[in-house]
PDB file of N, CA and C in Angstrom:
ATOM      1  N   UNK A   1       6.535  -8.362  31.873  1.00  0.00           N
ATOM      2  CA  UNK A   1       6.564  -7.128  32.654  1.00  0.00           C
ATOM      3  C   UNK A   1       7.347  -6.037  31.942  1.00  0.00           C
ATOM      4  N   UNK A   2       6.779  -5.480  30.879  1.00  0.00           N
ATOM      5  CA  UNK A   2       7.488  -4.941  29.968  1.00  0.00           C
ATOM      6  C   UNK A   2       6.334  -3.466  29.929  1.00  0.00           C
ATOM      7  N   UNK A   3       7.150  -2.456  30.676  1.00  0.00           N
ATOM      8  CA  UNK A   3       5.991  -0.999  30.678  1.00  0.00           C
ATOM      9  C   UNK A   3       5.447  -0.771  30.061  1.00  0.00           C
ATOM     10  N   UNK A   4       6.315  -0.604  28.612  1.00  0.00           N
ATOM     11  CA  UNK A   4       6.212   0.020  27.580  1.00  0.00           C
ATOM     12  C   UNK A   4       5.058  -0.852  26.598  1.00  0.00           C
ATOM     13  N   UNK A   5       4.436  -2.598  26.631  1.00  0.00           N
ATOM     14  CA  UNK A   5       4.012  -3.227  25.977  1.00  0.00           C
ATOM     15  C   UNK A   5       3.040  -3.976  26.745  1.00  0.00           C
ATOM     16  N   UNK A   6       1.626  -3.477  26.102  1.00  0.00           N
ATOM     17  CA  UNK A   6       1.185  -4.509  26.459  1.00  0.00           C
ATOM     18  C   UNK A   6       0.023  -5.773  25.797  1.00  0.00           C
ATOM     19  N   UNK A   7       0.059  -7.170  26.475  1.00  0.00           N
ATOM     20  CA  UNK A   7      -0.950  -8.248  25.197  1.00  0.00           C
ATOM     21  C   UNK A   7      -2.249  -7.614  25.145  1.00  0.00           C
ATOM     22  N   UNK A   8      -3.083  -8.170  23.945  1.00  0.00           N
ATOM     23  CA  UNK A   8      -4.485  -7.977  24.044  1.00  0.00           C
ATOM     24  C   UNK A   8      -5.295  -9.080  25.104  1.00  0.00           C
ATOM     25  N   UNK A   9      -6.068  -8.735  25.580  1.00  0.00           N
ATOM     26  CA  UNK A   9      -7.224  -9.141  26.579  1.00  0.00           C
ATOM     27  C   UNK A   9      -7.710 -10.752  25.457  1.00  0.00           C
ATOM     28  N   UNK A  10      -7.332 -11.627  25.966  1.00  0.00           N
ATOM     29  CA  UNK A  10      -7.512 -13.162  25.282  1.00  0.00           C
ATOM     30  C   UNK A  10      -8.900 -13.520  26.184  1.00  0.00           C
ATOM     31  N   UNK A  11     -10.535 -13.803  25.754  1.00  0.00           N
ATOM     32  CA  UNK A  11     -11.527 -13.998  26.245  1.00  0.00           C
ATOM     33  C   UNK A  11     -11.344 -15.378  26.911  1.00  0.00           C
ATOM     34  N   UNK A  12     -12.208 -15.702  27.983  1.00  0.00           N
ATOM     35  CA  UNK A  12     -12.185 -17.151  27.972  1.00  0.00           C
ATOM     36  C   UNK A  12     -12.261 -18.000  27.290  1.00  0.00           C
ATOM     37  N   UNK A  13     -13.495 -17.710  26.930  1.00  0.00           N
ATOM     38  CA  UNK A  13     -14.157 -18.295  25.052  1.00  0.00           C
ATOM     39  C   UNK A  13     -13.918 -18.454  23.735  1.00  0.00           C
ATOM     40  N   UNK A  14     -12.658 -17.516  23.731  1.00  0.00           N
ATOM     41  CA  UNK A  14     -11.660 -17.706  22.518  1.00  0.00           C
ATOM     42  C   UNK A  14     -10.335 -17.698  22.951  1.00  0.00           C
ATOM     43  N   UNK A  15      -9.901 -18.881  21.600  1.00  0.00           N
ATOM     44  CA  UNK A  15      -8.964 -19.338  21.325  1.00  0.00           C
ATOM     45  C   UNK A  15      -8.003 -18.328  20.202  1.00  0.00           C
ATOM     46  N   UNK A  16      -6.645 -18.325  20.599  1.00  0.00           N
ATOM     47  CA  UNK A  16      -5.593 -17.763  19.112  1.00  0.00           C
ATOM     48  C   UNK A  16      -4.863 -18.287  18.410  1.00  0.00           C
ATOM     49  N   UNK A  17      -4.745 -18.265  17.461  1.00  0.00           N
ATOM     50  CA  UNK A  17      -3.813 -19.225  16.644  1.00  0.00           C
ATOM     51  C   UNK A  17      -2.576 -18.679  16.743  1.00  0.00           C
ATOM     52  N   UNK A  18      -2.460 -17.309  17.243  1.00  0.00           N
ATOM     53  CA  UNK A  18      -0.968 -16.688  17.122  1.00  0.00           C
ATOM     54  C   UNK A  18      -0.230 -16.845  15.755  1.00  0.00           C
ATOM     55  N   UNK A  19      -0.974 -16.374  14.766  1.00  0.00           N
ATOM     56  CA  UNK A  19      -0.394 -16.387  13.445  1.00  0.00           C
ATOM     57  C   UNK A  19       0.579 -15.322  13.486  1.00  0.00           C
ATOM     58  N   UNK A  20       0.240 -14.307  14.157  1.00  0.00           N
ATOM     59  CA  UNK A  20       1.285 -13.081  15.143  1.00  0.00           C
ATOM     60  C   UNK A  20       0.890 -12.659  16.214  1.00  0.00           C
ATOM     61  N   UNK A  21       2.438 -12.824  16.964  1.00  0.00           N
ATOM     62  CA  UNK A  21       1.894 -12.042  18.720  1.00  0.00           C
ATOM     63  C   UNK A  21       1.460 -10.599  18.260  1.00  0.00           C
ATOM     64  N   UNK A  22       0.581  -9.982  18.506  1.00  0.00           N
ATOM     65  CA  UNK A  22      -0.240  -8.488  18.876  1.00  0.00           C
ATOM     66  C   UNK A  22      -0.156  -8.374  20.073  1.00  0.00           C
ATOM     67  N   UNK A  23       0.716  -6.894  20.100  1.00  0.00           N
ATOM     68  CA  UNK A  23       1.037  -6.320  21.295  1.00  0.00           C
ATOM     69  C   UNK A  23       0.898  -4.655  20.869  1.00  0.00           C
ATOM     70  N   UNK A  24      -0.060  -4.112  22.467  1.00  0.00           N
ATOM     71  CA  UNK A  24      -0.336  -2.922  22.006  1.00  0.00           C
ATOM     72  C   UNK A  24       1.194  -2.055  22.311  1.00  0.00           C
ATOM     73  N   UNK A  25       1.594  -1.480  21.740  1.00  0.00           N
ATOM     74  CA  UNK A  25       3.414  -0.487  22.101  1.00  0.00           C
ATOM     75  C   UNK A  25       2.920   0.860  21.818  1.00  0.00           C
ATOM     76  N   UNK A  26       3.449   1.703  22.537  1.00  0.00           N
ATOM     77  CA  UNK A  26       3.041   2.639  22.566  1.00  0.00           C
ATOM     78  C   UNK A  26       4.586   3.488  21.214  1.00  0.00           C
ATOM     79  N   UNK A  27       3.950   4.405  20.832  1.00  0.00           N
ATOM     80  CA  UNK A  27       4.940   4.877  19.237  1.00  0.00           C
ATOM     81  C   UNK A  27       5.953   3.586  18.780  1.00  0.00           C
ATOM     82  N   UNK A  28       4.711   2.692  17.954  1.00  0.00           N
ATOM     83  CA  UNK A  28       4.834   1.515  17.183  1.00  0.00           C
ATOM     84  C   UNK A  28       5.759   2.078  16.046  1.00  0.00           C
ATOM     85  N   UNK A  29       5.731   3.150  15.730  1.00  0.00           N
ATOM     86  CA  UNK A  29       6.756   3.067  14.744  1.00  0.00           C
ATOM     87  C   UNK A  29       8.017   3.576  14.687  1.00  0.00           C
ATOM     88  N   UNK A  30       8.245   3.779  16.090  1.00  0.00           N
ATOM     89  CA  UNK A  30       9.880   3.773  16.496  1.00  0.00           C
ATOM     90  C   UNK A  30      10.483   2.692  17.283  1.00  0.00           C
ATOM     91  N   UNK A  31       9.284   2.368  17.887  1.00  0.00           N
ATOM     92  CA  UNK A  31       9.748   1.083  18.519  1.00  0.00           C
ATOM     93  C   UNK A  31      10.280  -0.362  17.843  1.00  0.00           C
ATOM     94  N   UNK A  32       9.409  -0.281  16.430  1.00  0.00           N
ATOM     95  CA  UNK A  32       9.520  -1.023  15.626  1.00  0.00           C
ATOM     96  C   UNK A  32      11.090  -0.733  14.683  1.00  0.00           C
ATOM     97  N   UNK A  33      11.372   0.310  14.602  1.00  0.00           N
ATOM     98  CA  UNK A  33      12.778   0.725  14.482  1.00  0.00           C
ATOM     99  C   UNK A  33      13.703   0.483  14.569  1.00  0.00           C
ATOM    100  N   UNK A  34      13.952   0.845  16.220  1.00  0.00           N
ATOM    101  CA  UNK A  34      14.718  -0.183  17.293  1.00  0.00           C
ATOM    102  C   UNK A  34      15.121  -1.426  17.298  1.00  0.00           C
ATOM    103  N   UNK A  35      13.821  -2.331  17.017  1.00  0.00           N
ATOM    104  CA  UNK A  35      13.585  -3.631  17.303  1.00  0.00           C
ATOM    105  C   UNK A  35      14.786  -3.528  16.279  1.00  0.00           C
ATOM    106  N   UNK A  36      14.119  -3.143  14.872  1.00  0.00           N
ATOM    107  CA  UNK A  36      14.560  -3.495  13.401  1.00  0.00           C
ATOM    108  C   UNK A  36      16.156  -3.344  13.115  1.00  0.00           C
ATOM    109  N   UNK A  37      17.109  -2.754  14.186  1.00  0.00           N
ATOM    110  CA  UNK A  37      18.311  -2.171  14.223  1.00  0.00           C
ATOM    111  C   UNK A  37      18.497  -3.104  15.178  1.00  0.00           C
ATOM    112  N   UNK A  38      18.246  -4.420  16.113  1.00  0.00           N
ATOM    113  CA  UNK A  38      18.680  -5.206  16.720  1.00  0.00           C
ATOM    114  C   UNK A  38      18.293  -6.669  15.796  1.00  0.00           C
ATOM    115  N   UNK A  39      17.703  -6.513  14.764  1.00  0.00           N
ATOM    116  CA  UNK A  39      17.555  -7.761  13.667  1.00  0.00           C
ATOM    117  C   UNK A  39      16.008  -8.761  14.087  1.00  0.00           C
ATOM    118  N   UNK A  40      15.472  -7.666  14.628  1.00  0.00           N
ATOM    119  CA  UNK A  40      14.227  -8.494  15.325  1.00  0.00           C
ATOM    120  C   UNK A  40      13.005  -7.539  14.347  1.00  0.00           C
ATOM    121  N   UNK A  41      12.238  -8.623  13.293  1.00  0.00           N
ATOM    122  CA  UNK A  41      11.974  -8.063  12.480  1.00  0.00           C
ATOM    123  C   UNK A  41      10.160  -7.972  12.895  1.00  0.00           C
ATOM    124  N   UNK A  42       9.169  -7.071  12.886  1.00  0.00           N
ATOM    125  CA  UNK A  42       7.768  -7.142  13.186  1.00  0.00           C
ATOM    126  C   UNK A  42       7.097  -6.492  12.158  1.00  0.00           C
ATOM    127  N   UNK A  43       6.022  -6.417  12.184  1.00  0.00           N
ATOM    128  CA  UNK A  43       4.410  -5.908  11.245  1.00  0.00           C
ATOM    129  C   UNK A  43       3.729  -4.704  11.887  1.00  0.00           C
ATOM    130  N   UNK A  44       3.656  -3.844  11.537  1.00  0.00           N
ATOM    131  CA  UNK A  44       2.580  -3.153  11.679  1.00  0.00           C
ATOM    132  C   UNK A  44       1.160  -3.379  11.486  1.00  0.00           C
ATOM    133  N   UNK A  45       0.951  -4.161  10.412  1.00  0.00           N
ATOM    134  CA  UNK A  45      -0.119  -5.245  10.312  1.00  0.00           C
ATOM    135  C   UNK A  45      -1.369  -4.497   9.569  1.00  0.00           C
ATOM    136  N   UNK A  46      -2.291  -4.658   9.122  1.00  0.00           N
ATOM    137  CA  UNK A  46      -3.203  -3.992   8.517  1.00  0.00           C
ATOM    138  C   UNK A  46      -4.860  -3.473   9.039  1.00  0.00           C
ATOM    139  N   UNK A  47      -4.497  -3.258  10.615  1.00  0.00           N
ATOM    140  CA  UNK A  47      -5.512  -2.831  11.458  1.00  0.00           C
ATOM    141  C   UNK A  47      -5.761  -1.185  10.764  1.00  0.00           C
ATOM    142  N   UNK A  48      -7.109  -0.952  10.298  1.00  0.00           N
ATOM    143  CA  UNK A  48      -7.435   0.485  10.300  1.00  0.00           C
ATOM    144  C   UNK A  48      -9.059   0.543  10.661  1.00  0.00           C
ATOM    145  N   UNK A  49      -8.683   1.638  11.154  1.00  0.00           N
ATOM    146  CA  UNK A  49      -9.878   1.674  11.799  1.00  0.00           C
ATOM    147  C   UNK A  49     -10.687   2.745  10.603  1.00  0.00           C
ATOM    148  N   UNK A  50     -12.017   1.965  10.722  1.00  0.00           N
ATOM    149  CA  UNK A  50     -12.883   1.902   9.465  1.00  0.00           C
ATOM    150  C   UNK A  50     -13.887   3.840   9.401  1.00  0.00           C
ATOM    151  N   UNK A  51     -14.148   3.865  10.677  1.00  0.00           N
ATOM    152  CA  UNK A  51     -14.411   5.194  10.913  1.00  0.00           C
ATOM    153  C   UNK A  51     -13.927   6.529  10.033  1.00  0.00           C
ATOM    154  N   UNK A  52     -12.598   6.126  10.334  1.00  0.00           N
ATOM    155  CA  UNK A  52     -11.617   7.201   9.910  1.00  0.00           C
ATOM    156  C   UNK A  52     -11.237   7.187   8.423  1.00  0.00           C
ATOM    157  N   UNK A  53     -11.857   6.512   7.630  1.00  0.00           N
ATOM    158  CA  UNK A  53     -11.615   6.389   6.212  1.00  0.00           C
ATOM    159  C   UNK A  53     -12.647   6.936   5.608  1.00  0.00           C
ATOM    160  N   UNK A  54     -12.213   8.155   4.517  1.00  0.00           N
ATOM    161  CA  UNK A  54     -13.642   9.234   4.139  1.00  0.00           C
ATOM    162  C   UNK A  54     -14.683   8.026   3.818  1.00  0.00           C
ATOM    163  N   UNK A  55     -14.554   7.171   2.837  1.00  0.00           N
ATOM    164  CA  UNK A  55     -15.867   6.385   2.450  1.00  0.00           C
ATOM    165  C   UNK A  55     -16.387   6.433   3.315  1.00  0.00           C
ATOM    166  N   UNK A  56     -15.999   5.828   4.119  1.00  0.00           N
ATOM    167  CA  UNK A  56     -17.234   5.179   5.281  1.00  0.00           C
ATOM    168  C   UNK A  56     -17.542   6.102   6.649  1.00  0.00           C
ATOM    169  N   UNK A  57     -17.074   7.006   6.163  1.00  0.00           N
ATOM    170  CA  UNK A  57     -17.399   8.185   7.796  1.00  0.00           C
ATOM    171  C   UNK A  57     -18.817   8.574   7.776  1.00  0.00           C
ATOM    172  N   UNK A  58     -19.480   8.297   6.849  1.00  0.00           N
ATOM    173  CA  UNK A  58     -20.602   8.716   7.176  1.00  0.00           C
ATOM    174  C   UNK A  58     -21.504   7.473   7.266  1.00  0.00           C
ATOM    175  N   UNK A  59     -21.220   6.452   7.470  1.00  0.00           N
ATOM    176  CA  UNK A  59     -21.656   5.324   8.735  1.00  0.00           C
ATOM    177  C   UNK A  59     -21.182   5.303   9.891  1.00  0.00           C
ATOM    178  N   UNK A  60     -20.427   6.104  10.030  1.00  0.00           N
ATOM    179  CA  UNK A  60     -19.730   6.328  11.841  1.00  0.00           C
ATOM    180  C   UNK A  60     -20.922   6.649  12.365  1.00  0.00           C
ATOM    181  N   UNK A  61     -21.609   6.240  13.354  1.00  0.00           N
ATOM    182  CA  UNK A  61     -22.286   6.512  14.495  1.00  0.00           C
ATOM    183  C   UNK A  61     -21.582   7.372  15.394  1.00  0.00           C
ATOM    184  N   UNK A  62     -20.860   6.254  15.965  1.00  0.00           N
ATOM    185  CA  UNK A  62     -20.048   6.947  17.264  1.00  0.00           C
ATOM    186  C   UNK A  62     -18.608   7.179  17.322  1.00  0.00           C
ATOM    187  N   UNK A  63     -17.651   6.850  18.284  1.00  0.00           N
ATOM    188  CA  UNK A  63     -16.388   7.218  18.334  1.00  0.00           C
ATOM    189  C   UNK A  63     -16.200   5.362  19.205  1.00  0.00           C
ATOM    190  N   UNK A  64     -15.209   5.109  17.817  1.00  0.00           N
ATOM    191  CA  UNK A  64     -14.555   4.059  18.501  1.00  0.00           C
ATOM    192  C   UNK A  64     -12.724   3.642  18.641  1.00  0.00           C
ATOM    193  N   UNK A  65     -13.287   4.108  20.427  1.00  0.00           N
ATOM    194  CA  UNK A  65     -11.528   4.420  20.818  1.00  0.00           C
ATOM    195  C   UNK A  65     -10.849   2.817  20.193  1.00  0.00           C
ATOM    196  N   UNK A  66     -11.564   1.904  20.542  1.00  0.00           N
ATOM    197  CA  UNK A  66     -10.719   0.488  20.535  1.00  0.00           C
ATOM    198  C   UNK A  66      -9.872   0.335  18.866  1.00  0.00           C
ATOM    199  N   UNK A  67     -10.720   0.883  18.100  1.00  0.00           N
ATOM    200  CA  UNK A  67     -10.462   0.924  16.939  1.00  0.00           C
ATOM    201  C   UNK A  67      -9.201   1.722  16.588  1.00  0.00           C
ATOM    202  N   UNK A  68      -9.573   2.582  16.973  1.00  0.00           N
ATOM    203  CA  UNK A  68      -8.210   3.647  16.736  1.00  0.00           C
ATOM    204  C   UNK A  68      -6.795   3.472  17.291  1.00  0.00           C
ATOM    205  N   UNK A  69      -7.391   3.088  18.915  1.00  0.00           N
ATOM    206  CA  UNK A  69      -5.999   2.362  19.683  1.00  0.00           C
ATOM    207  C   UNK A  69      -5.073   1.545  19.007  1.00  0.00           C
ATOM    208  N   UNK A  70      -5.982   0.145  18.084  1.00  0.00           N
ATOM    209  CA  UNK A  70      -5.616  -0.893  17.463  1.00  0.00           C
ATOM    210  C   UNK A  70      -4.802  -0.307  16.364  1.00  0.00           C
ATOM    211  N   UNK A  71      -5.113   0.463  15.641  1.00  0.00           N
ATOM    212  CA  UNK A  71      -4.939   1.179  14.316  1.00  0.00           C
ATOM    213  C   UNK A  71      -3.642   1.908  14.609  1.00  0.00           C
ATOM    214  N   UNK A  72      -3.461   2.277  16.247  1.00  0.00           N
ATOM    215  CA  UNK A  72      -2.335   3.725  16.328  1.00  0.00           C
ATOM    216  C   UNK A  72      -0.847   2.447  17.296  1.00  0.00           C
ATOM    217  N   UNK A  73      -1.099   1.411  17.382  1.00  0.00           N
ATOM    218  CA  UNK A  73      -0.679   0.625  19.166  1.00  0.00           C
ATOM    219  C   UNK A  73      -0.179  -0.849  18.593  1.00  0.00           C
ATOM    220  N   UNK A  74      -1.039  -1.460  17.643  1.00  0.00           N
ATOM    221  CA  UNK A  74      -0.713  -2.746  17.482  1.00  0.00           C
ATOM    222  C   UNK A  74       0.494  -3.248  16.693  1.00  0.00           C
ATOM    223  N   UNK A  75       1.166  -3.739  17.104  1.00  0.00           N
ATOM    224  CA  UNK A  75       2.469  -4.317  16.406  1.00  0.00           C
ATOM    225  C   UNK A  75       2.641  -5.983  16.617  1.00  0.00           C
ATOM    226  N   UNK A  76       3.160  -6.092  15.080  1.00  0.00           N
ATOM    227  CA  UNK A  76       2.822  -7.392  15.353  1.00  0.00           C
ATOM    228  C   UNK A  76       4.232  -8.444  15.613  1.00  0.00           C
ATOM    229  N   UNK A  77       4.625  -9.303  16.363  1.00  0.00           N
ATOM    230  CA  UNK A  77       5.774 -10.076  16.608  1.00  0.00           C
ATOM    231  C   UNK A  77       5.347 -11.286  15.477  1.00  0.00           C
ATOM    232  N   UNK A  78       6.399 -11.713  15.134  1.00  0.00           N
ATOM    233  CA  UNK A  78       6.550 -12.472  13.560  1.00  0.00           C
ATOM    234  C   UNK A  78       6.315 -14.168  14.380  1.00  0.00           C
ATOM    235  N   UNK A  79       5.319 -15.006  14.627  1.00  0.00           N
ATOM    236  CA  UNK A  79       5.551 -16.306  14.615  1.00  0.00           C
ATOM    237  C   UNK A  79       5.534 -17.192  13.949  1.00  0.00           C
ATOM    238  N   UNK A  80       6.650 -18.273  14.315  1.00  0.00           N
ATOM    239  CA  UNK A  80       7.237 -19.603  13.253  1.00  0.00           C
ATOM    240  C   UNK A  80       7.375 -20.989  13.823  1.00  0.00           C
ATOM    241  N   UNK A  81       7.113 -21.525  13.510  1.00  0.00           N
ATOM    242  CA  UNK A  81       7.990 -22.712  14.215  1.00  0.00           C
ATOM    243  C   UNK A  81       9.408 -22.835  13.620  1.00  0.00           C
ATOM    244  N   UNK A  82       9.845 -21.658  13.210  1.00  0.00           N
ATOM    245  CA  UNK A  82      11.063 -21.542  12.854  1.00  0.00           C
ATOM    246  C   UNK A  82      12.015 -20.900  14.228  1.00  0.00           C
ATOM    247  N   UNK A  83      11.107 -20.215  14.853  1.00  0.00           N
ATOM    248  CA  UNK A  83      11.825 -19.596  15.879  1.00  0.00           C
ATOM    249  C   UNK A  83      12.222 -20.337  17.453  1.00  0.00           C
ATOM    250  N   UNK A  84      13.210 -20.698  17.679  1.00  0.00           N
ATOM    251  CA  UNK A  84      14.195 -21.231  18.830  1.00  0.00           C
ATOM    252  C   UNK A  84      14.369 -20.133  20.317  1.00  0.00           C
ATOM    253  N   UNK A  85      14.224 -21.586  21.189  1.00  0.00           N
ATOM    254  CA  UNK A  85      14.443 -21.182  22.592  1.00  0.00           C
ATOM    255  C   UNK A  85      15.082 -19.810  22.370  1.00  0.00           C
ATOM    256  N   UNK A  86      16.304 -19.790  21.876  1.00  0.00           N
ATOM    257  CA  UNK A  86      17.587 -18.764  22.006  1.00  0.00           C
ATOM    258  C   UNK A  86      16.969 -17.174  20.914  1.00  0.00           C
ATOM    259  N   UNK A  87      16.333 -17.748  20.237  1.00  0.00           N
ATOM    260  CA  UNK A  87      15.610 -16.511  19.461  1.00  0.00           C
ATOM    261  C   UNK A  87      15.065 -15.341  20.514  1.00  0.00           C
ATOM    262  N   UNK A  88      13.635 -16.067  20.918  1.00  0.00           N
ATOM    263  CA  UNK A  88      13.092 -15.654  22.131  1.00  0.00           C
ATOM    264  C   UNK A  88      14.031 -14.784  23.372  1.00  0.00           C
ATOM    265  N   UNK A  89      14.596 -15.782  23.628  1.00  0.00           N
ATOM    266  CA  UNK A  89      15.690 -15.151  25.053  1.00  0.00           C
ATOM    267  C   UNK A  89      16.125 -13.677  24.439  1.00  0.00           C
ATOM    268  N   UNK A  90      16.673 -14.207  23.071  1.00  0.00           N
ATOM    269  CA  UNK A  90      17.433 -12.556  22.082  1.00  0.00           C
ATOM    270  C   UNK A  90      16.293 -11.221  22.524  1.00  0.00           C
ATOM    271  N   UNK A  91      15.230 -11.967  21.987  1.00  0.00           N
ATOM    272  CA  UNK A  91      14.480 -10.753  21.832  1.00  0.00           C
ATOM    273  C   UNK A  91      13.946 -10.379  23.198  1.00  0.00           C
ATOM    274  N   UNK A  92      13.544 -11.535  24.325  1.00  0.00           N
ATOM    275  CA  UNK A  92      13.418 -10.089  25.867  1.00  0.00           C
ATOM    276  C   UNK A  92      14.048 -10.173  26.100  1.00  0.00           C
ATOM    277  N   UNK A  93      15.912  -9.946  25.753  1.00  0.00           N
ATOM    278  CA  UNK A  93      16.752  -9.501  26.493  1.00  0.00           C
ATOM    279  C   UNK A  93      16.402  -7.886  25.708  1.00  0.00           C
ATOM    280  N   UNK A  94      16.044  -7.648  24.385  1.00  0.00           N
ATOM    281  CA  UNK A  94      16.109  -6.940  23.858  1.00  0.00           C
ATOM    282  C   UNK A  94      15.344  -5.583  24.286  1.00  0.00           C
ATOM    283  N   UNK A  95      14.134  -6.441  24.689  1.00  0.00           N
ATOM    284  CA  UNK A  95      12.941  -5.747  24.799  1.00  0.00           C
ATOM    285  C   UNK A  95      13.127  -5.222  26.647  1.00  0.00           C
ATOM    286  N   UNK A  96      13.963  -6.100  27.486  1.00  0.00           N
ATOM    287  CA  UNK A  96      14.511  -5.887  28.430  1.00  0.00           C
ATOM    288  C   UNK A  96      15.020  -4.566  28.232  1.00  0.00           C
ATOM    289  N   UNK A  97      16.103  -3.818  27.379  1.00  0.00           N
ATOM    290  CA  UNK A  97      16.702  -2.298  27.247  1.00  0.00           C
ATOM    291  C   UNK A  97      16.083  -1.955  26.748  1.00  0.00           C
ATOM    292  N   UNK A  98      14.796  -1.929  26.061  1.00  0.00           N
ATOM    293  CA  UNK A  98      14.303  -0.669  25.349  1.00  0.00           C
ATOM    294  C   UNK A  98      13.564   0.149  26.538  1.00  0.00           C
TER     295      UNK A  98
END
């Protein structure tokens, strides 16, 4: 229950490996900041949306918001089996004050 964040839509039909939590945040790159000044380290990750890159704009058909959202929103949380009960707690207490 975090305003500011939210998961992607997980289908019935698919499964995630959670190689990283993806969470859409709204100004990912201050938020990511923040995090980074409390030692909680994340990805911006390499979502771009394909539209918006001169090569290929002139295969754009249409306008795709999902793409762009992903491209402007997604941040990625770092998973390990390195990371502990008490890690977790750190970080939504963290995510608790932002």
């Amino acid at each position: 229950n975090f305003p500011n964040i939210e998961p992607p839509e997980i289908l019935d039909n698919c499964k995630n490996i959670f190689s990283g939590l993806p969470l859409f945040v709204k100004d990912k790159f201050i938020f990511r900041k923040k995090l980074l000044s409390k030692g909680i380290d994340t990805s911006t990750g390499f979502v771009q949306n394909c539209a918006e890159i001169n090569e290929f704009k002139i295969y754009a058909k249409d306008n795709y918001p999902n793409a762009s959202r992903a491209e402007k929103e997604l941040l990625y949380f770092i998973t390990s089996d390195t990371i502990k009960k008490h890690d977790i707690e750190y970080i939504t207490s963290v995510l608790n004050k932002l």
